[in-house]
N, C-alpha and C. Protein backbone atom coordinates (compact mmCIF):
# COMPACT_ATOMS: atom_id res chain seq x y z
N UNK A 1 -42.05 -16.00 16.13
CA UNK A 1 -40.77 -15.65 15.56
C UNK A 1 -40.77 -14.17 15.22
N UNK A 2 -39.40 -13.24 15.79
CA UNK A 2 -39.10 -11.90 15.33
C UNK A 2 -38.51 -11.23 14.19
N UNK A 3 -39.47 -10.90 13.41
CA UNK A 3 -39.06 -10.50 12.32
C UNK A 3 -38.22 -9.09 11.81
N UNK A 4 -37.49 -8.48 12.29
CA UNK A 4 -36.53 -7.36 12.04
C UNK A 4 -37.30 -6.80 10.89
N UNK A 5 -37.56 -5.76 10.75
CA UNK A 5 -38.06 -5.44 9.34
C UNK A 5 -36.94 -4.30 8.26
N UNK A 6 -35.97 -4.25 9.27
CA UNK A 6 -34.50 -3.95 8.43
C UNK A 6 -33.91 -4.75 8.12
N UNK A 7 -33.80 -5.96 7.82
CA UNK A 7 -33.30 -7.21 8.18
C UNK A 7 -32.02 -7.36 7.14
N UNK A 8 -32.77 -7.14 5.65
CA UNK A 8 -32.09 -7.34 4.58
C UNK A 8 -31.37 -6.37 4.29
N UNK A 9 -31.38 -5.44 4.31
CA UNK A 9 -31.31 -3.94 4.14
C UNK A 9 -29.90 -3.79 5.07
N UNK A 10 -30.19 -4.16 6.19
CA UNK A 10 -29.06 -3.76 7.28
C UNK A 10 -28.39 -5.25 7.02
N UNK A 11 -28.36 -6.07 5.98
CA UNK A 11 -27.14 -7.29 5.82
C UNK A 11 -25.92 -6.91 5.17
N UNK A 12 -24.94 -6.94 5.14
CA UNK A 12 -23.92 -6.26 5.00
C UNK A 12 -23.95 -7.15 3.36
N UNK A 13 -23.79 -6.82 2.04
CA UNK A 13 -23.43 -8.03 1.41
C UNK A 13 -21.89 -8.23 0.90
N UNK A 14 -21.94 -9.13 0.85
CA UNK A 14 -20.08 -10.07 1.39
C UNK A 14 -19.58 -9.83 -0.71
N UNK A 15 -18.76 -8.64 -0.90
CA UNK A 15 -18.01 -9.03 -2.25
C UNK A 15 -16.58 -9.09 -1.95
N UNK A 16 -16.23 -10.29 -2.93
CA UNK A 16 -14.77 -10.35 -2.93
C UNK A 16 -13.91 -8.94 -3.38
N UNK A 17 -13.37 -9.15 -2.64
CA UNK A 17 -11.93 -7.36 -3.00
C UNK A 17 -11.40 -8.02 -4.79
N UNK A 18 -11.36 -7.32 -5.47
CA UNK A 18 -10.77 -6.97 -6.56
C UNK A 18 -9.59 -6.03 -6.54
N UNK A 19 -8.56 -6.66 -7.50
CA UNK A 19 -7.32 -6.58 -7.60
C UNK A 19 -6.71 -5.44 -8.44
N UNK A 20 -5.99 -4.53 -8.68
CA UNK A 20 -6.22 -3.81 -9.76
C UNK A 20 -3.94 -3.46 -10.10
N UNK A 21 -3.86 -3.73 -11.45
CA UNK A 21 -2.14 -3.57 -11.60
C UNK A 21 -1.69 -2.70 -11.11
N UNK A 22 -0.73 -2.64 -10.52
CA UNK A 22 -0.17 -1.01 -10.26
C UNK A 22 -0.21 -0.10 -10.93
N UNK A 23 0.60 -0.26 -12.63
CA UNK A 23 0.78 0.24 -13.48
C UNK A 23 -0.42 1.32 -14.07
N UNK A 24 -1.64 0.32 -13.57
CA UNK A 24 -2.98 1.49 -13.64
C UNK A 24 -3.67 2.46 -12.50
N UNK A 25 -2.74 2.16 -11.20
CA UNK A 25 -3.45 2.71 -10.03
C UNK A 25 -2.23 4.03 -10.10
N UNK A 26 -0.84 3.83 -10.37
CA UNK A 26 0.07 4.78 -10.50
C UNK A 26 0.74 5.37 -11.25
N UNK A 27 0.87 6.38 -11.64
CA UNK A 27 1.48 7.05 -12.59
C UNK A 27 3.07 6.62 -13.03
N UNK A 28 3.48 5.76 -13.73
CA UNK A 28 4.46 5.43 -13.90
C UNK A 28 5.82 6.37 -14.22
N UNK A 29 6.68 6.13 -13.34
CA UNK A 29 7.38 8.16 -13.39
C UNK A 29 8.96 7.03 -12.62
N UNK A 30 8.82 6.10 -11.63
CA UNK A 30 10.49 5.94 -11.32
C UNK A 30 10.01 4.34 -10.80
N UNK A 31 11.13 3.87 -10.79
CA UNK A 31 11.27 2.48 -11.02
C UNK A 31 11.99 1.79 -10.19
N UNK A 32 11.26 0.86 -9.49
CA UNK A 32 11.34 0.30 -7.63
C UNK A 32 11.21 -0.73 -7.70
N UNK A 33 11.63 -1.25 -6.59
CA UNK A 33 11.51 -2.86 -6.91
C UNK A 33 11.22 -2.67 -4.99
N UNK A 34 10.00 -3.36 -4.55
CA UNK A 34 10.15 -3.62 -2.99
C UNK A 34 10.88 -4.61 -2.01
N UNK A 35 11.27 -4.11 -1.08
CA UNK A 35 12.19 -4.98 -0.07
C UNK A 35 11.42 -6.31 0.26
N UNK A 36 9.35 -6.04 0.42
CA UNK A 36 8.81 -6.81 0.98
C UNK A 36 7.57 -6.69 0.28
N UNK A 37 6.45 -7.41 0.26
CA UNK A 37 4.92 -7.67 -0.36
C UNK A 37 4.36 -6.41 0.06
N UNK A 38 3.69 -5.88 -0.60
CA UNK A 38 3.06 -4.49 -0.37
C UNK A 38 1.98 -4.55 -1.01
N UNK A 39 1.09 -3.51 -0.55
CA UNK A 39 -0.60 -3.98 -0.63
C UNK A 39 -1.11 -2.43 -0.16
N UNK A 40 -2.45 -1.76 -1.19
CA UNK A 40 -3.12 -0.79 -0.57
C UNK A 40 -4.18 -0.77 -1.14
N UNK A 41 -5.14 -0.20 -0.66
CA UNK A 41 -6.48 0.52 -1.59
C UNK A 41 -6.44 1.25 -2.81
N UNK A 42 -6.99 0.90 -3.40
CA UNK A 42 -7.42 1.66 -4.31
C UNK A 42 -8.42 2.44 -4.48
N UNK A 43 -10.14 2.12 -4.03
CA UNK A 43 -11.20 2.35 -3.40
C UNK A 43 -11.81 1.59 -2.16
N UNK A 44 -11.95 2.13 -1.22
CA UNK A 44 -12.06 1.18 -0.33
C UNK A 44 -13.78 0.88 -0.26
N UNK A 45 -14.42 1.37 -0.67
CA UNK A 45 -16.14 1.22 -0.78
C UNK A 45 -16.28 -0.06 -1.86
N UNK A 46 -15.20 0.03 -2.75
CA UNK A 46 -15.81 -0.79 -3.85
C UNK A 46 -14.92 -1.86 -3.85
N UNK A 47 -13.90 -2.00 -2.36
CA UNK A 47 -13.16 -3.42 -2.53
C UNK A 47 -12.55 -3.52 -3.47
N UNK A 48 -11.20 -2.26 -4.11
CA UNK A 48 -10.31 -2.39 -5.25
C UNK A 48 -9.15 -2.19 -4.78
N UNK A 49 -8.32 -3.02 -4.45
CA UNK A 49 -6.49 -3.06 -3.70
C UNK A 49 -5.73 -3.01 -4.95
N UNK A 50 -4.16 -2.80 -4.30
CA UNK A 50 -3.23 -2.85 -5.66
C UNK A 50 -2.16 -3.53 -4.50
N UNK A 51 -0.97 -4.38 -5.58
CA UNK A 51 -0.57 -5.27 -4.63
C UNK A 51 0.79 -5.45 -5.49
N UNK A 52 1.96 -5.24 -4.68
CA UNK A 52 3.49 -5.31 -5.09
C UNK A 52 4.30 -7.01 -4.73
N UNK A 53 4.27 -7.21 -5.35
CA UNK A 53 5.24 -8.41 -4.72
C UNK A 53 7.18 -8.20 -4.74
N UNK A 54 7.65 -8.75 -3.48
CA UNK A 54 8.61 -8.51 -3.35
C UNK A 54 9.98 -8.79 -4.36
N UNK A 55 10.51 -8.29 -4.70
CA UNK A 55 12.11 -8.69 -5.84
C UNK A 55 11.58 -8.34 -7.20
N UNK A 56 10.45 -7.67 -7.09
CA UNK A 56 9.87 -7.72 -8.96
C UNK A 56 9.77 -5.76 -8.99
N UNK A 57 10.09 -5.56 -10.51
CA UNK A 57 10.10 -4.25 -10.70
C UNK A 57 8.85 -3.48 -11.08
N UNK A 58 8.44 -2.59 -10.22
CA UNK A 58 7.48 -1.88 -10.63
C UNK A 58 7.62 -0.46 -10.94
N UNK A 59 6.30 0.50 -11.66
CA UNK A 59 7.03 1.51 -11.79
C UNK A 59 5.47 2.84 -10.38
N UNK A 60 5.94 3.31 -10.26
CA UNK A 60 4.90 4.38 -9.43
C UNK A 60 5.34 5.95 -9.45
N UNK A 61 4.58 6.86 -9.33
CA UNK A 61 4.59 8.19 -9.29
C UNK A 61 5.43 8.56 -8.10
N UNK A 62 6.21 9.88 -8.48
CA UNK A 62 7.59 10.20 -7.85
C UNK A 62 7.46 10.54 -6.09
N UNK A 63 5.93 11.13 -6.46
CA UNK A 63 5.45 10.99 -4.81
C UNK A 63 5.45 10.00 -4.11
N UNK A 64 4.75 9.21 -4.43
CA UNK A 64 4.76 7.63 -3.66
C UNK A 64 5.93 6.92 -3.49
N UNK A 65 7.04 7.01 -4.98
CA UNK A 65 8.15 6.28 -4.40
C UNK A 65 9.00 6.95 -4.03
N UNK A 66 8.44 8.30 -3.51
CA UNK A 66 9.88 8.80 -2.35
C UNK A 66 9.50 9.07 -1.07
N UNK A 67 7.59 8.18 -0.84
CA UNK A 67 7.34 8.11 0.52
C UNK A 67 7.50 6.89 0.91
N UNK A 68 7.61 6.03 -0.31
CA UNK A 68 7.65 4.66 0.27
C UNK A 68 9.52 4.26 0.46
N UNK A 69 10.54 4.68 -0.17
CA UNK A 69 11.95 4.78 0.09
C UNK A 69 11.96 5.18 1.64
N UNK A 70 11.55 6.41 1.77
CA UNK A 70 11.60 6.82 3.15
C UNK A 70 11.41 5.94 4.29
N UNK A 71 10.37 5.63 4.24
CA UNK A 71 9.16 4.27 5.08
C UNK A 71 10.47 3.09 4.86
N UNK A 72 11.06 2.74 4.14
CA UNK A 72 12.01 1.50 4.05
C UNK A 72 11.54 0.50 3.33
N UNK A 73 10.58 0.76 2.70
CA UNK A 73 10.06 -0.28 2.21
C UNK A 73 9.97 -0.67 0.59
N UNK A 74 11.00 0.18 -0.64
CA UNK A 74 11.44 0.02 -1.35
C UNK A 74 12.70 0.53 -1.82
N UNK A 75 13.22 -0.32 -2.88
CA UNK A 75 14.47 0.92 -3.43
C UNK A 75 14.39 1.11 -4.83
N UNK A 76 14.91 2.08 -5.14
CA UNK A 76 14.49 3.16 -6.16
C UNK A 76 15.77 2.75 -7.00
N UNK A 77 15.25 1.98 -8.53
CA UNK A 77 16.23 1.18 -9.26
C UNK A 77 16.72 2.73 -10.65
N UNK A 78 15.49 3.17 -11.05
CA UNK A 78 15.52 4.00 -12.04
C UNK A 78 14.68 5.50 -12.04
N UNK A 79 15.01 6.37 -12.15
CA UNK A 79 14.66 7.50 -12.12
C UNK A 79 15.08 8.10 -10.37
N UNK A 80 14.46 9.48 -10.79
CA UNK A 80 15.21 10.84 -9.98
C UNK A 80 14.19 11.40 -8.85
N UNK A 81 14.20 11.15 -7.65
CA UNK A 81 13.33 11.86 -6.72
C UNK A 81 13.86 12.64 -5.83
N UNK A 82 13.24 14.00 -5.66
CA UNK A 82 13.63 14.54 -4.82
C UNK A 82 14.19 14.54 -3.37
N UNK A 83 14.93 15.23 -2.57
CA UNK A 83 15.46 14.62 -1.32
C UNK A 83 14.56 14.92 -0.13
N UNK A 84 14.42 14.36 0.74
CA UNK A 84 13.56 14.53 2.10
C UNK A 84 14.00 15.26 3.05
N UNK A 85 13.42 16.40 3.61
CA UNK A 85 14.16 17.01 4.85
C UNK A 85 13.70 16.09 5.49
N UNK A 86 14.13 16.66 6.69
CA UNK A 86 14.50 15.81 8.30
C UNK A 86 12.88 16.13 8.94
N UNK A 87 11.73 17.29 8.50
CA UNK A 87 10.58 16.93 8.74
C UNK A 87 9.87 15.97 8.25
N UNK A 88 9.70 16.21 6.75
CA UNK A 88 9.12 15.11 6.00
C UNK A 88 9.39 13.38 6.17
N UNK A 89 10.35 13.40 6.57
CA UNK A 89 11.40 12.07 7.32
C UNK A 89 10.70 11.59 8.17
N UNK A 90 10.79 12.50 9.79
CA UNK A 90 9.78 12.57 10.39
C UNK A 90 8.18 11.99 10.07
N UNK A 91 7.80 13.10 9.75
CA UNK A 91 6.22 12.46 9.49
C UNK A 91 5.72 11.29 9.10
N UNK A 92 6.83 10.89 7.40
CA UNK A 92 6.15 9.66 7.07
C UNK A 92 6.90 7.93 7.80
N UNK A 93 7.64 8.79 8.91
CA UNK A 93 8.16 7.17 9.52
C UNK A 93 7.45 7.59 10.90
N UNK A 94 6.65 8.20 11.09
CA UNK A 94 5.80 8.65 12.42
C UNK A 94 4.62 7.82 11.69
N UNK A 95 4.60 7.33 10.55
CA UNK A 95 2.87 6.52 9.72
C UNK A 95 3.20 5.06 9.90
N UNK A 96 4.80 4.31 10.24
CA UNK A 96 4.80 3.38 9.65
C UNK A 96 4.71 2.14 11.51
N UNK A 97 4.17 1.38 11.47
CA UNK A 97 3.92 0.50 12.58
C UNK A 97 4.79 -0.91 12.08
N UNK A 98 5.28 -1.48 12.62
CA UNK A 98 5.87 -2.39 12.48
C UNK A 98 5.36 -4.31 13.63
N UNK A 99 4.92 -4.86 13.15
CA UNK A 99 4.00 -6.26 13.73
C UNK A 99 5.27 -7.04 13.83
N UNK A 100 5.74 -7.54 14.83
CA UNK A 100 6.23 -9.32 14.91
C UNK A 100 6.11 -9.69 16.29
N UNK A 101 6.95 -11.01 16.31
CA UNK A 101 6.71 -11.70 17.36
C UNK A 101 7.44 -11.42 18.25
N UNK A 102 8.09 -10.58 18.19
CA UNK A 102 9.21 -10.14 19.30
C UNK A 102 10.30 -10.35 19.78
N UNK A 103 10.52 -12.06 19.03
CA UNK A 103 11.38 -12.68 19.39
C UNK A 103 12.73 -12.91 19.07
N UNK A 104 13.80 -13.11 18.88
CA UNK A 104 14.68 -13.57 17.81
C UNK A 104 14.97 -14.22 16.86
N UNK A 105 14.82 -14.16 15.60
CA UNK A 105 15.08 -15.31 14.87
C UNK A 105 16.00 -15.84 14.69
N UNK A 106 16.20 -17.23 14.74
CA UNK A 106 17.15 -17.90 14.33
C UNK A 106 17.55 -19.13 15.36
């Protein structure tokens, strides 16, 4: 029998991702509520996500929720963000990929 002598070392070990509130991953500054379930890193080495659920109000820093308005993927219930030129527009809907089945619903 072959014994690897990296064996353990090179085992990847398996931790569950940990969850972390928004409210502590973002600077609370304007007030959104998302179209759809939203989900990101927080650290990605140490398996720490932050996670929006859809129709519920959250609050995030003025940056994020005037990249994520842009992207389509929330709307902006309370407070004031700046407006987007037609580059910045550009860029952050040049980030966004969109998955389905292709088909029609209904």
């Amino acid at each position: 029998m072959f014994n690897h002598p990296n064996f353990i070392r090179r085992r990847e070990k398996l931790k569950p991702v940990e969850f972390q509130p928004v409210s502590e991953v973002f600077e609370p500054q304007v007030g959104v509520i998302p179209k759809s379930d939203l989900s990101g890193w927080v650290d990605r080495r140490r398996k720490v996500k932050w996670s929006m659920s859809a129709g519920r109000k959250y609050y995030l820093n003025e940056a994020k929720a005037r990249e994520f308005e842009t992207k389509g993927f929330l709307d902006i219930v309370s407070g004031a963000v700046a407006p987007v030129s037609d580059d910045e527009r550009a860029e952050f809907l040049s980030q966004v990929t969109r998955i389905s089945m292709g088909g029609t619903n209904g």
